[in-house]
N, C-alpha and C. Protein backbone atom coordinates (compact mmCIF):
# COMPACT_ATOMS: atom_id res chain seq x y z
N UNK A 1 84.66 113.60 96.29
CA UNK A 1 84.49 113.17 94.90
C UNK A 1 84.07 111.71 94.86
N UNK A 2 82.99 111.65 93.91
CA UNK A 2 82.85 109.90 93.95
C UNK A 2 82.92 109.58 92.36
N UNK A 3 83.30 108.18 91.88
CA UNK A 3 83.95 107.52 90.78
C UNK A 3 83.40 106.52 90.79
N UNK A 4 83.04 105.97 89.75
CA UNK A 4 82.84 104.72 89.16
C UNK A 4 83.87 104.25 88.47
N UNK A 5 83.71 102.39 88.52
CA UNK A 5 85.23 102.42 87.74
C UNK A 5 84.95 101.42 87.45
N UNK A 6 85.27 100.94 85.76
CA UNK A 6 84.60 99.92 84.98
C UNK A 6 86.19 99.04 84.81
N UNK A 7 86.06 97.62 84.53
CA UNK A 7 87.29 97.16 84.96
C UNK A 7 88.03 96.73 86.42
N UNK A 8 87.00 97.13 87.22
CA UNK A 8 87.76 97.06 88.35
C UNK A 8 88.23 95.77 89.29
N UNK A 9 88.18 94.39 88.50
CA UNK A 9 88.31 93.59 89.12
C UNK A 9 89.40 93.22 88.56
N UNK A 10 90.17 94.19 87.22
CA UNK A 10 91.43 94.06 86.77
C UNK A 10 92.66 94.43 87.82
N UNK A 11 93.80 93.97 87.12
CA UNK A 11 94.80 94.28 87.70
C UNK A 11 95.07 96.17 88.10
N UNK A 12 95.14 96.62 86.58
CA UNK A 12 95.10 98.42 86.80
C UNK A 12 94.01 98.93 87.62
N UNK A 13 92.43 97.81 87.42
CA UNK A 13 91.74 98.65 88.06
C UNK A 13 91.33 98.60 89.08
N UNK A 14 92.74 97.17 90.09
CA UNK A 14 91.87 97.45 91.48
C UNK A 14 93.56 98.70 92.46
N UNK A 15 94.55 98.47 91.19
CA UNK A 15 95.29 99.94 91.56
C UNK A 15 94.77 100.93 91.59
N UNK A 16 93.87 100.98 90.51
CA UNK A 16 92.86 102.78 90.19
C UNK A 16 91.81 102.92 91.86
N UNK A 17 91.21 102.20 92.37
CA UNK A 17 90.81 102.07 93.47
C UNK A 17 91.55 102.15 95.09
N UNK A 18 92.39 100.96 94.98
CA UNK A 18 93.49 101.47 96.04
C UNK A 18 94.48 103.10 96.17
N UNK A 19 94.41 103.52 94.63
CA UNK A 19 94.69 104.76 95.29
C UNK A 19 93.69 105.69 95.46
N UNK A 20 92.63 105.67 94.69
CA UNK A 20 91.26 106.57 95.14
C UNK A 20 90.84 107.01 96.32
N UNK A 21 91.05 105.33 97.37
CA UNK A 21 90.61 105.47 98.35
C UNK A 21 91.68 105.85 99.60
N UNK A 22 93.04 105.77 99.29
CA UNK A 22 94.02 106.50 99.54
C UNK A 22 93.91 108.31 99.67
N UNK A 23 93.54 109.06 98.92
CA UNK A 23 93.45 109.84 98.66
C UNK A 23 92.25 110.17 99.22
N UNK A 24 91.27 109.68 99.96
CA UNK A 24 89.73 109.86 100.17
C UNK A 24 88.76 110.08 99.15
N UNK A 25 89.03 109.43 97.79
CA UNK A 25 87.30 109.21 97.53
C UNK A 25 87.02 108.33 97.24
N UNK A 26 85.34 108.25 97.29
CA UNK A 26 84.55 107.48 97.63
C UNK A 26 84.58 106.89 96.39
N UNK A 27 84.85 105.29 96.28
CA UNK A 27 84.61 104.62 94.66
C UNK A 27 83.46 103.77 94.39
N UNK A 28 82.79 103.39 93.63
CA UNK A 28 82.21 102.75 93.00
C UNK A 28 82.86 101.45 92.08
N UNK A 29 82.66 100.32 92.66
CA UNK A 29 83.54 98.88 91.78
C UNK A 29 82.46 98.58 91.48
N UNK A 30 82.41 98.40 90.07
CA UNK A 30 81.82 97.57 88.87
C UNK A 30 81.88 96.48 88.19
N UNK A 31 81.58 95.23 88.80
CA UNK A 31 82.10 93.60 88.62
C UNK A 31 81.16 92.78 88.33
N UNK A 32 81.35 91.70 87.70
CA UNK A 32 80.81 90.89 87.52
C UNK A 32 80.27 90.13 88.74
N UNK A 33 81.68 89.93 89.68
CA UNK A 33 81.35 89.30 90.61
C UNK A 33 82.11 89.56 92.03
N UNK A 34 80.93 89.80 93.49
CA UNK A 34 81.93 91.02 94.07
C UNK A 34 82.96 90.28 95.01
N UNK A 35 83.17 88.98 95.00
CA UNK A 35 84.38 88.15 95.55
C UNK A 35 85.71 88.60 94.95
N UNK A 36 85.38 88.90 93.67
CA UNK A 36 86.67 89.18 93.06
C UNK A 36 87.67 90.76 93.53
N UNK A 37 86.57 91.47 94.18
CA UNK A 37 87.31 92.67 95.12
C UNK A 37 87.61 92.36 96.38
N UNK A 38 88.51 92.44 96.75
CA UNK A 38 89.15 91.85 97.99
C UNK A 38 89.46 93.13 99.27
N UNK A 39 89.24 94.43 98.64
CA UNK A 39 89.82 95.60 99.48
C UNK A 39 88.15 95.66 100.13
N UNK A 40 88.96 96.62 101.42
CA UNK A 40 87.71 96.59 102.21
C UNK A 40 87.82 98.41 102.61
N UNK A 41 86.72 98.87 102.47
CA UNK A 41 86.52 100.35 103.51
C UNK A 41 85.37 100.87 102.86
N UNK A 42 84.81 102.08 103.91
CA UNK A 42 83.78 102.24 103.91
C UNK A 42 83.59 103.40 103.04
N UNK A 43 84.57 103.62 102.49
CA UNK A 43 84.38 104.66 101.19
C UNK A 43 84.33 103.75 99.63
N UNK A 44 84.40 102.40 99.96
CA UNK A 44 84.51 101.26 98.63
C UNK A 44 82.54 100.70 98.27
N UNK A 45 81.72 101.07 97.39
CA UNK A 45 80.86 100.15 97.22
C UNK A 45 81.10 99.97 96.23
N UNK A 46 80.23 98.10 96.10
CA UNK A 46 80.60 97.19 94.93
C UNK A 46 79.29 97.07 94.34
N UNK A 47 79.51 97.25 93.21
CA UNK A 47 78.04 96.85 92.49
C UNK A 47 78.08 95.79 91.23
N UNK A 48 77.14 94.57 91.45
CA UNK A 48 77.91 93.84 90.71
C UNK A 48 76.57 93.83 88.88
N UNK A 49 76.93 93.35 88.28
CA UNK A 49 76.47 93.59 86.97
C UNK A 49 77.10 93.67 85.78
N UNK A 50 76.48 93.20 84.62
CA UNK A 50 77.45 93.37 83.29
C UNK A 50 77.20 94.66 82.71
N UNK A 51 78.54 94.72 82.24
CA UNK A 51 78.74 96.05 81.64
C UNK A 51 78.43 96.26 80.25
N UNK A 52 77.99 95.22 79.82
CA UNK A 52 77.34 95.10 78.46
C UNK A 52 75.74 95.30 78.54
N UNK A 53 75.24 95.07 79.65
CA UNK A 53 73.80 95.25 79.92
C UNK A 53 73.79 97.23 80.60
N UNK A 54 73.52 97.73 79.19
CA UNK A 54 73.05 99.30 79.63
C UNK A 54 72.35 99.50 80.72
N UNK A 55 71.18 98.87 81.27
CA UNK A 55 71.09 99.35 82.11
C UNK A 55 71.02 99.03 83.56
N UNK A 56 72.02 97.64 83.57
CA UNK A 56 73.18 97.77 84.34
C UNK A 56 74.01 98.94 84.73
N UNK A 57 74.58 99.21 83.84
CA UNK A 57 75.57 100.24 83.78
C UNK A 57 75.09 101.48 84.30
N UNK A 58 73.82 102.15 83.86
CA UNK A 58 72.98 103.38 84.10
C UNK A 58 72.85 103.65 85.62
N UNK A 59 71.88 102.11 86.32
CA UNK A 59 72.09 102.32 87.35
C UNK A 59 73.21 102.84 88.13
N UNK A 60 74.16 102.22 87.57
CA UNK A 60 75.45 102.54 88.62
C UNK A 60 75.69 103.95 88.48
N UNK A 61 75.59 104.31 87.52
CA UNK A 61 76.07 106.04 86.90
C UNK A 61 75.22 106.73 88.07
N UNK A 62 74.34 106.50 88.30
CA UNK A 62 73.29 107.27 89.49
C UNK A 62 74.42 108.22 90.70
N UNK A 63 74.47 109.40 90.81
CA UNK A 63 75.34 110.28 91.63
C UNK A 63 76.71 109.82 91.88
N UNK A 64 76.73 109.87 90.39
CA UNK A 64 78.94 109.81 90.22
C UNK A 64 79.08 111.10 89.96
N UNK A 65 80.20 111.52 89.94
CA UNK A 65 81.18 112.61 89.12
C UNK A 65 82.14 112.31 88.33
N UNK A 66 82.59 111.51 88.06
CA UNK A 66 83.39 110.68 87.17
C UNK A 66 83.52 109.00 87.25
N UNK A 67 84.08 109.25 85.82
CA UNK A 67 84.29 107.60 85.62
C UNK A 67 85.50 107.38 84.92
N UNK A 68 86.16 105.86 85.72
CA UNK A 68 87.73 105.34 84.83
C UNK A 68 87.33 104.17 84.66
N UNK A 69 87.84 104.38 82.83
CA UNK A 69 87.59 102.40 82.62
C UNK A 69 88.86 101.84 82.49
N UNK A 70 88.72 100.38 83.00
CA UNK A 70 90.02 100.21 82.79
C UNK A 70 89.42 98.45 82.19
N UNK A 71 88.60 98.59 80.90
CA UNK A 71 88.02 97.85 80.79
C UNK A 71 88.62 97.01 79.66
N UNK A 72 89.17 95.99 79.65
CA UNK A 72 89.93 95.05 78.57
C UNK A 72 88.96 94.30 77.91
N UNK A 73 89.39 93.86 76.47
CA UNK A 73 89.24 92.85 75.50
C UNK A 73 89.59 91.22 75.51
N UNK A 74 89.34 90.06 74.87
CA UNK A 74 89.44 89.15 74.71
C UNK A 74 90.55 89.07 74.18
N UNK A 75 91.92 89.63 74.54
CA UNK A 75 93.31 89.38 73.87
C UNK A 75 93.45 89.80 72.13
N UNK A 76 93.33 88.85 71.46
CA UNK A 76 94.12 89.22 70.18
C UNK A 76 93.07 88.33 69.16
N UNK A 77 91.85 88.13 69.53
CA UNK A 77 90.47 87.89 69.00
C UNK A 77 89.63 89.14 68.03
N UNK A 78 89.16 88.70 67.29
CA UNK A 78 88.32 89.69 67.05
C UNK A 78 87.14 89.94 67.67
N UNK A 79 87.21 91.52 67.90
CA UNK A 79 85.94 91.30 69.31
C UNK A 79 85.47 92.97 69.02
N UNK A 80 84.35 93.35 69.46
CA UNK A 80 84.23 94.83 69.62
C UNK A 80 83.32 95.02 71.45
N UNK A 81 83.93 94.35 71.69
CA UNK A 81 83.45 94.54 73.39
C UNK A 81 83.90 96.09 73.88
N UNK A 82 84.97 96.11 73.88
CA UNK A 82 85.18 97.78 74.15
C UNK A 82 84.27 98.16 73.87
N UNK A 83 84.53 98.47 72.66
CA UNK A 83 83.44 99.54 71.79
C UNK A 83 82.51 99.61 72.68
N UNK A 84 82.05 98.45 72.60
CA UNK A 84 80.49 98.31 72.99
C UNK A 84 80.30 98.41 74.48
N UNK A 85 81.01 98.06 75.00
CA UNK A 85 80.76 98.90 76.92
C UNK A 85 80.87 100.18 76.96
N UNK A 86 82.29 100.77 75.99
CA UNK A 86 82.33 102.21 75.89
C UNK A 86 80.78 103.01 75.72
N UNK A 87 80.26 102.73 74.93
CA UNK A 87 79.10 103.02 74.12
C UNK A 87 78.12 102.91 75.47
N UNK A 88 77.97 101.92 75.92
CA UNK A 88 77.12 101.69 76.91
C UNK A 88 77.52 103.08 78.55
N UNK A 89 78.25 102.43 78.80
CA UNK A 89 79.11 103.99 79.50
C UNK A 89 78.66 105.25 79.23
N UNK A 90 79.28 105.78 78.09
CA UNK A 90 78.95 107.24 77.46
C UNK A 90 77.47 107.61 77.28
N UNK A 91 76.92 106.97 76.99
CA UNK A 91 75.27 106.52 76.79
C UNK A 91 74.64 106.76 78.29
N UNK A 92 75.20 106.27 79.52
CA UNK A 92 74.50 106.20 80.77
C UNK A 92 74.91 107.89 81.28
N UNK A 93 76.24 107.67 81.02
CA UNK A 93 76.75 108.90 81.71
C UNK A 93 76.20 110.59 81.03
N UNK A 94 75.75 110.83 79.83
CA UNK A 94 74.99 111.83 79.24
C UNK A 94 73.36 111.32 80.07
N UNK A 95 73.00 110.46 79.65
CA UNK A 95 71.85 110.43 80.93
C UNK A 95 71.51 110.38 82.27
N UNK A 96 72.88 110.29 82.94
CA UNK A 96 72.62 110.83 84.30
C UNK A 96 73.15 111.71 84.92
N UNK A 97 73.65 112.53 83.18
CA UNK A 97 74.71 113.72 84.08
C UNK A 97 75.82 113.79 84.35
N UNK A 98 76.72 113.06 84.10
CA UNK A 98 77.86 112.59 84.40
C UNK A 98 78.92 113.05 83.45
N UNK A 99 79.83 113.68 83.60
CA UNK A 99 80.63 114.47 82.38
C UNK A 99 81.96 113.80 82.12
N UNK A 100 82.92 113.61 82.85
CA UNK A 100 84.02 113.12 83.28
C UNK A 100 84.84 111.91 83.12
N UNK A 101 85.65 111.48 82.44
CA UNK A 101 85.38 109.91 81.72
C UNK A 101 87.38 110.05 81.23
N UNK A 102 87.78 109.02 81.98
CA UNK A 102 89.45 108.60 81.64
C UNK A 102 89.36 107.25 81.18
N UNK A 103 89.90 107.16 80.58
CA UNK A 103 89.56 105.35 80.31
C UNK A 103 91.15 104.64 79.37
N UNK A 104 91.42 103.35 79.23
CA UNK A 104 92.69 102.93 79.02
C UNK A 104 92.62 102.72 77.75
N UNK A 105 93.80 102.43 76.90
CA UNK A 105 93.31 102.06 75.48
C UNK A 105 94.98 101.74 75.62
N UNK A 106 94.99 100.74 74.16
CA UNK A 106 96.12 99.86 74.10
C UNK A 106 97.39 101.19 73.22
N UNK A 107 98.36 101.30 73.22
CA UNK A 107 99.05 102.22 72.83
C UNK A 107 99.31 101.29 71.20
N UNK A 108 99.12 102.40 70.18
CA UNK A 108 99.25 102.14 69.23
C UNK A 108 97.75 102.46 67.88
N UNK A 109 97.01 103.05 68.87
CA UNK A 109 95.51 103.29 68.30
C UNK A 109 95.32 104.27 67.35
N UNK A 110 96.82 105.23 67.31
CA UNK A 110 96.67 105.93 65.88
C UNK A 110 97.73 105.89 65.18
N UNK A 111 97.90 104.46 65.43
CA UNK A 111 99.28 104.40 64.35
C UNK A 111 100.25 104.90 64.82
N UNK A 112 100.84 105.13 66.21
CA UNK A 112 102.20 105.69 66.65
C UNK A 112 103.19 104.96 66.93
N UNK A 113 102.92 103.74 66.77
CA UNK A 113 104.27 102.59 67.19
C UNK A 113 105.61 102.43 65.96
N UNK A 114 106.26 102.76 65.85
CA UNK A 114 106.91 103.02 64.74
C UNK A 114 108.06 102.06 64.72
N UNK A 115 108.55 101.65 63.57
CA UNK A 115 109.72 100.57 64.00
C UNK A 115 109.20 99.45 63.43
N UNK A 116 110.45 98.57 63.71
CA UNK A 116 109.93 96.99 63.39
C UNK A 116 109.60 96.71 64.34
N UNK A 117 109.27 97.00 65.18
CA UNK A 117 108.77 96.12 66.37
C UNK A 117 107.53 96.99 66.52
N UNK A 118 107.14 98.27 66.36
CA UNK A 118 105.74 98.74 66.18
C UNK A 118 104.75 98.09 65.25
N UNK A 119 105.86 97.54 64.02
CA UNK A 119 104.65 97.22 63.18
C UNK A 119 104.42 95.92 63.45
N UNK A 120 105.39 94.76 64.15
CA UNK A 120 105.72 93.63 64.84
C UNK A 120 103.66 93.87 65.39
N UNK A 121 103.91 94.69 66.70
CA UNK A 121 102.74 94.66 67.80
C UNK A 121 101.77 94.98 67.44
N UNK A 122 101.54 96.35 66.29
CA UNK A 122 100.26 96.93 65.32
C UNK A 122 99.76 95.36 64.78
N UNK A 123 100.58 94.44 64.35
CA UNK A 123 100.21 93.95 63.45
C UNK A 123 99.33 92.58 64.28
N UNK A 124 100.16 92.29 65.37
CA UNK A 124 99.62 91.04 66.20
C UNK A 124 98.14 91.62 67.28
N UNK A 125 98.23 92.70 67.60
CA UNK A 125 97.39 93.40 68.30
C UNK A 125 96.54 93.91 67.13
N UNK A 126 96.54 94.18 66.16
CA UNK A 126 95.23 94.46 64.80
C UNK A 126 94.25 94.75 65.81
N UNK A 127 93.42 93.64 66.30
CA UNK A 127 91.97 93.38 66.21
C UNK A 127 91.56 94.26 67.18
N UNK A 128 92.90 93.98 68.55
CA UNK A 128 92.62 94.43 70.06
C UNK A 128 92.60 96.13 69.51
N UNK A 129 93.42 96.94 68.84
CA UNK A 129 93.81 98.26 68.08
C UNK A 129 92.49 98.80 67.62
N UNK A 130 92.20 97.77 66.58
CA UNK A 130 90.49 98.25 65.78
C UNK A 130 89.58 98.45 66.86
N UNK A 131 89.77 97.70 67.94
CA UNK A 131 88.34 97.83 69.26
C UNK A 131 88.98 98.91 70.25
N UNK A 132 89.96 99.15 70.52
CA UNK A 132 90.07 100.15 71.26
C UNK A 132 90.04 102.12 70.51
N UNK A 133 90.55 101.65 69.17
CA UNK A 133 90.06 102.79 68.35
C UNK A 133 88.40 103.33 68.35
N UNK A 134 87.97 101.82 67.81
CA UNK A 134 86.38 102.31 67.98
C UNK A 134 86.06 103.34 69.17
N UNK A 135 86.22 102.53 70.59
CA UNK A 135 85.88 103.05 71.84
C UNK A 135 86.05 104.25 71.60
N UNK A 136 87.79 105.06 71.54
CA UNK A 136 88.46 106.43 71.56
C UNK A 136 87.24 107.03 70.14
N UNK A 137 86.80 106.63 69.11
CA UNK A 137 85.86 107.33 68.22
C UNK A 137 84.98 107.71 68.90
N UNK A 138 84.23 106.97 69.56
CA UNK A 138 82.73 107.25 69.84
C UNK A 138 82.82 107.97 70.97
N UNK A 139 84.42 108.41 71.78
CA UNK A 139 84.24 109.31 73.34
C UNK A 139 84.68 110.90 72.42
N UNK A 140 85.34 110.35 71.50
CA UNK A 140 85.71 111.90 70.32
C UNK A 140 84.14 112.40 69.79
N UNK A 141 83.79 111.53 69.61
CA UNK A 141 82.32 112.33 69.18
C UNK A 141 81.50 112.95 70.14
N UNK A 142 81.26 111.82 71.46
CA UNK A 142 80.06 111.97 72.24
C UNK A 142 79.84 113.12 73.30
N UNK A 143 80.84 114.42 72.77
CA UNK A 143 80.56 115.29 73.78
C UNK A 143 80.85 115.61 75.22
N UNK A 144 80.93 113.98 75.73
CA UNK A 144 81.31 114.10 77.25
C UNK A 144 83.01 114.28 77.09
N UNK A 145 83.55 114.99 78.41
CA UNK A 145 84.98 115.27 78.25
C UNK A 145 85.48 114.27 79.05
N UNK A 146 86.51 113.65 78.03
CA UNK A 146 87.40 112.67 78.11
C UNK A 146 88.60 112.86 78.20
N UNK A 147 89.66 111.90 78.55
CA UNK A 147 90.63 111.94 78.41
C UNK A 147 91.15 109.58 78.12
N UNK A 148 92.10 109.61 76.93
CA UNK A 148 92.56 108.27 77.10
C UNK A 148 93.72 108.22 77.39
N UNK A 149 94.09 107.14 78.16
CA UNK A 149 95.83 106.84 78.57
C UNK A 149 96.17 105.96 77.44
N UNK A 150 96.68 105.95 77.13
CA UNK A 150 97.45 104.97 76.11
C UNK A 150 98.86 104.45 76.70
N UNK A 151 99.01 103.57 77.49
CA UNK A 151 100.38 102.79 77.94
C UNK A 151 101.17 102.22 77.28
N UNK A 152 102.39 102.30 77.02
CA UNK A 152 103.26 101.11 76.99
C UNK A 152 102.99 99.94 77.35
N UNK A 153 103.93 98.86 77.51
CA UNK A 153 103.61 97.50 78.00
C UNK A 153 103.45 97.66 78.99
N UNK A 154 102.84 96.98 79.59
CA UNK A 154 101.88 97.25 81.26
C UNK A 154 102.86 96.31 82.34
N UNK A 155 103.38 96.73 83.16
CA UNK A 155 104.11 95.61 84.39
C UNK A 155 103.25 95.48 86.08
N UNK A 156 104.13 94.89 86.56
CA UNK A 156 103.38 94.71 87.91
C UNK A 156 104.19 95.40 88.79
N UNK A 157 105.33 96.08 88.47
CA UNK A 157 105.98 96.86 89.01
C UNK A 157 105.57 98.26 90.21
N UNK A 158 106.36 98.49 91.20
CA UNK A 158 105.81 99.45 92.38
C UNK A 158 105.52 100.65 91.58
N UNK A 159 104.58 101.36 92.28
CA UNK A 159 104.04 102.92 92.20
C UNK A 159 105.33 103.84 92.60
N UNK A 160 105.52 104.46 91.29
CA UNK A 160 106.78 105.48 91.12
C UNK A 160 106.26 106.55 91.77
N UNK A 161 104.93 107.14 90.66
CA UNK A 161 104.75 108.61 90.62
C UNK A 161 105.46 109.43 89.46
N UNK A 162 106.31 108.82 88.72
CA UNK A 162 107.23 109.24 87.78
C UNK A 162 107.18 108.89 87.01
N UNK A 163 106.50 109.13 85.74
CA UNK A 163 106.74 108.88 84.47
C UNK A 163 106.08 109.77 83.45
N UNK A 164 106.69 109.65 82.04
CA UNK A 164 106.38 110.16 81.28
C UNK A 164 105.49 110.37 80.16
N UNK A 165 104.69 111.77 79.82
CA UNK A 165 103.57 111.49 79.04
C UNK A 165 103.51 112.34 77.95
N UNK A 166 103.19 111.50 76.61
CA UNK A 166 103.21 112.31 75.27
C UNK A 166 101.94 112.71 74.72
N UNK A 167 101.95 113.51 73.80
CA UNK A 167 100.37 113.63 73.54
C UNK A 167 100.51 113.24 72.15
N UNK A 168 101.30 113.39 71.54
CA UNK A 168 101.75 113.33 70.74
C UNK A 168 102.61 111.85 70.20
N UNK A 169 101.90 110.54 69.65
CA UNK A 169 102.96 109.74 69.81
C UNK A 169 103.05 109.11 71.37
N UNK A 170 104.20 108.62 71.01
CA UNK A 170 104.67 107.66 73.06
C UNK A 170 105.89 108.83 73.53
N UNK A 171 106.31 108.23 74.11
CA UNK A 171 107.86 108.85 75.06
C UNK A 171 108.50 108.23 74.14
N UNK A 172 109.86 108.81 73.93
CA UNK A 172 110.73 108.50 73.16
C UNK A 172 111.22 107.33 74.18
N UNK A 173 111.40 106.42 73.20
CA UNK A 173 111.94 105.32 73.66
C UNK A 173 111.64 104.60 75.14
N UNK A 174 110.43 104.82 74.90
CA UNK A 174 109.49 104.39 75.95
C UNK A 174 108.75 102.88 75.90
N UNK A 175 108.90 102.09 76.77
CA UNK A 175 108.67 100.59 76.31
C UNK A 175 107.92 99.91 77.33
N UNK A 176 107.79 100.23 78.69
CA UNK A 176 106.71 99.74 79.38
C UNK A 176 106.31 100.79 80.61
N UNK A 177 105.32 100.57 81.89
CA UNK A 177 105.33 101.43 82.99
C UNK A 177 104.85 100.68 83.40
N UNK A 178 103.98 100.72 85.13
CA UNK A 178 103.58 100.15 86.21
C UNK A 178 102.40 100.35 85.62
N UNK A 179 101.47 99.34 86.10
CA UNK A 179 99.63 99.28 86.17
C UNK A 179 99.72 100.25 87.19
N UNK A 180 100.26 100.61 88.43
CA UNK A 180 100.29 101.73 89.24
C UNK A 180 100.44 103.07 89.12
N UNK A 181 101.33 103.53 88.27
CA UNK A 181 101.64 104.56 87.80
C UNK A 181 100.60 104.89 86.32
N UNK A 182 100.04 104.18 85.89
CA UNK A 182 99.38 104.15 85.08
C UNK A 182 97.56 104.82 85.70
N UNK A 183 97.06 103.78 86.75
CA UNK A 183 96.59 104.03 87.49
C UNK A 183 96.33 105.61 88.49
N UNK A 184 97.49 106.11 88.88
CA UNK A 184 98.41 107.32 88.97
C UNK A 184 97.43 108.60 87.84
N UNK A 185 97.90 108.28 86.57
CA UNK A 185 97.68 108.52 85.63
C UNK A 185 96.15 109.13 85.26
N UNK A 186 95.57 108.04 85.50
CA UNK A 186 93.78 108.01 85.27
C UNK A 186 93.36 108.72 86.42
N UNK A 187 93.69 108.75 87.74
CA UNK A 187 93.04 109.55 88.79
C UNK A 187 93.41 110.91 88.55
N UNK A 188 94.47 111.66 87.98
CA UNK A 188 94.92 112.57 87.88
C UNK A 188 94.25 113.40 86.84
N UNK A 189 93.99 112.32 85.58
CA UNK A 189 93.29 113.14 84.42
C UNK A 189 92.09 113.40 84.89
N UNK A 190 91.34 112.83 85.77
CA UNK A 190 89.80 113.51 86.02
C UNK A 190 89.71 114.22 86.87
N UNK A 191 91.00 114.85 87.03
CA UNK A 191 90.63 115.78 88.16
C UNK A 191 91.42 117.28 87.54
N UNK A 192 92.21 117.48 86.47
CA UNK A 192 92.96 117.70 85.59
C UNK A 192 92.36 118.41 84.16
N UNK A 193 92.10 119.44 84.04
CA UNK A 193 90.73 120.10 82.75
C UNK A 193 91.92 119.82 81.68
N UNK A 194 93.17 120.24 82.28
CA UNK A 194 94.02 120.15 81.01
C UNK A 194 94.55 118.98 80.09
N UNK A 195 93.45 117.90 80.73
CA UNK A 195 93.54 116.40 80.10
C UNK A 195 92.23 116.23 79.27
N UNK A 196 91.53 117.15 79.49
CA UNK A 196 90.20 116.85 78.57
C UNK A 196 90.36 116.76 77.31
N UNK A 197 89.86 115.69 76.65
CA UNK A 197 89.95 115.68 74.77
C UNK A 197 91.28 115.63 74.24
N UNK A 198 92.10 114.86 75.34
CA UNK A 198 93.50 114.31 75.31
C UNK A 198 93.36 112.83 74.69
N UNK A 199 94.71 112.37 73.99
CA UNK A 199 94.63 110.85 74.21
C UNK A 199 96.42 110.88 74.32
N UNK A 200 96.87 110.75 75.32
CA UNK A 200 98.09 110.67 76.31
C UNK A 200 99.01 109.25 76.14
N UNK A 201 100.24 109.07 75.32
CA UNK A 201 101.32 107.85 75.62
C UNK A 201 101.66 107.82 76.98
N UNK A 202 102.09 107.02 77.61
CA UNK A 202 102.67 106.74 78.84
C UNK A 202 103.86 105.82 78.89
N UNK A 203 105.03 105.99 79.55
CA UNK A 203 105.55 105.60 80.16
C UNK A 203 106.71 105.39 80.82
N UNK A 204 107.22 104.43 81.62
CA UNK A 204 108.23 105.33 82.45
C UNK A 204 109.49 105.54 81.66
């Protein structure tokens, strides 16, 4: 199996890689800049380029089978960068064939955070919410089969293998998980039919 993986010079997404290549397949890192990947093997190529430049992106799509983004925003700015790589992504991947698509989104994107402290994070996260919604719109429309993780608060914590996932809403009383287990997560849904046209809470 080979993967592309947008984000990957992030924290989740050089976990989404270290276990890929754990597992034997072949990945594709998508960076700005390829110093910033530090893992080495001969099932790892780096391709460097912006992910805002389509056809940047296209190229890389060239003989994948799937793709994980694990592609972040400018914090708590107003921004539609998601969106707009998403778009760019989905766009390459219907043109080169490419069906297969997991990607991260901030938990809280349809209104499931409930509480004072949901509406606390809905409310400070707004902008980051509106751009990761967009993204999850335009993979609901575009035909290709998707799946989104939606996490809890994200830690740096070890790879469990254990945790929990809602489809519905978060985990009850669910408040953070590992970038690893998260990671975990995204390799599993693309390999997984019963994650297609999912958008999945997480955590441990």
């Amino acid at each position: 199996m080979k993967i592309i993986v947008f984000g990957a010079n992030g924290k989740t997404g050089q976990k989404v890689i270290e276990q890929a290549l754990s597992n034997g397949i072949e990945v594709t890192a998508f960076v700005r800049n390829a110093e910033a990947i530090k893992i080495k093997s001969e099932k790892l190529h780096i391709v460097v380029g912006q992910a805002t430049q389509y056809e940047d992106v296209k190229k890389a799509m060239n003989g994948q089978d799937a793709v994980i983004s694990c592609i972040g925003g400018p914090g708590t700015k107003v921004s539609t960068i998601i969106t707009d790589i998403t778009k760019n992504i989905v766009d390459a991947m219907k043109e080169t064939g490419v069906n297969r698509i997991s990607q991260i989104a901030s938990a809280g994107i349809h209104g499931e955070l409930k509480g004072v402290i949901g509406k606390i994070i809905s409310y400070v996260l707004k902008n980051t919410l509106k751009d990761h919604k967009g993204a999850f719109e335009y993979l609901q429309k575009s035909g290709v089969d998707f799946t989104i993780a939606r996490p809890m608060s994200l830690t740096d914590g070890e790879f469990k293998g254990e945790y929990r996932e809602a489809e519905e809403g978060v985990p009850d009383r669910g408040m953070s998980i590992s970038r690893a287990d998260v990671a975990s997560f995204l390799l599993k849904a693309i390999q997984d039919d019963k994650y297609i046209g999912k958008s999945v809470g997480l955590s441990k």
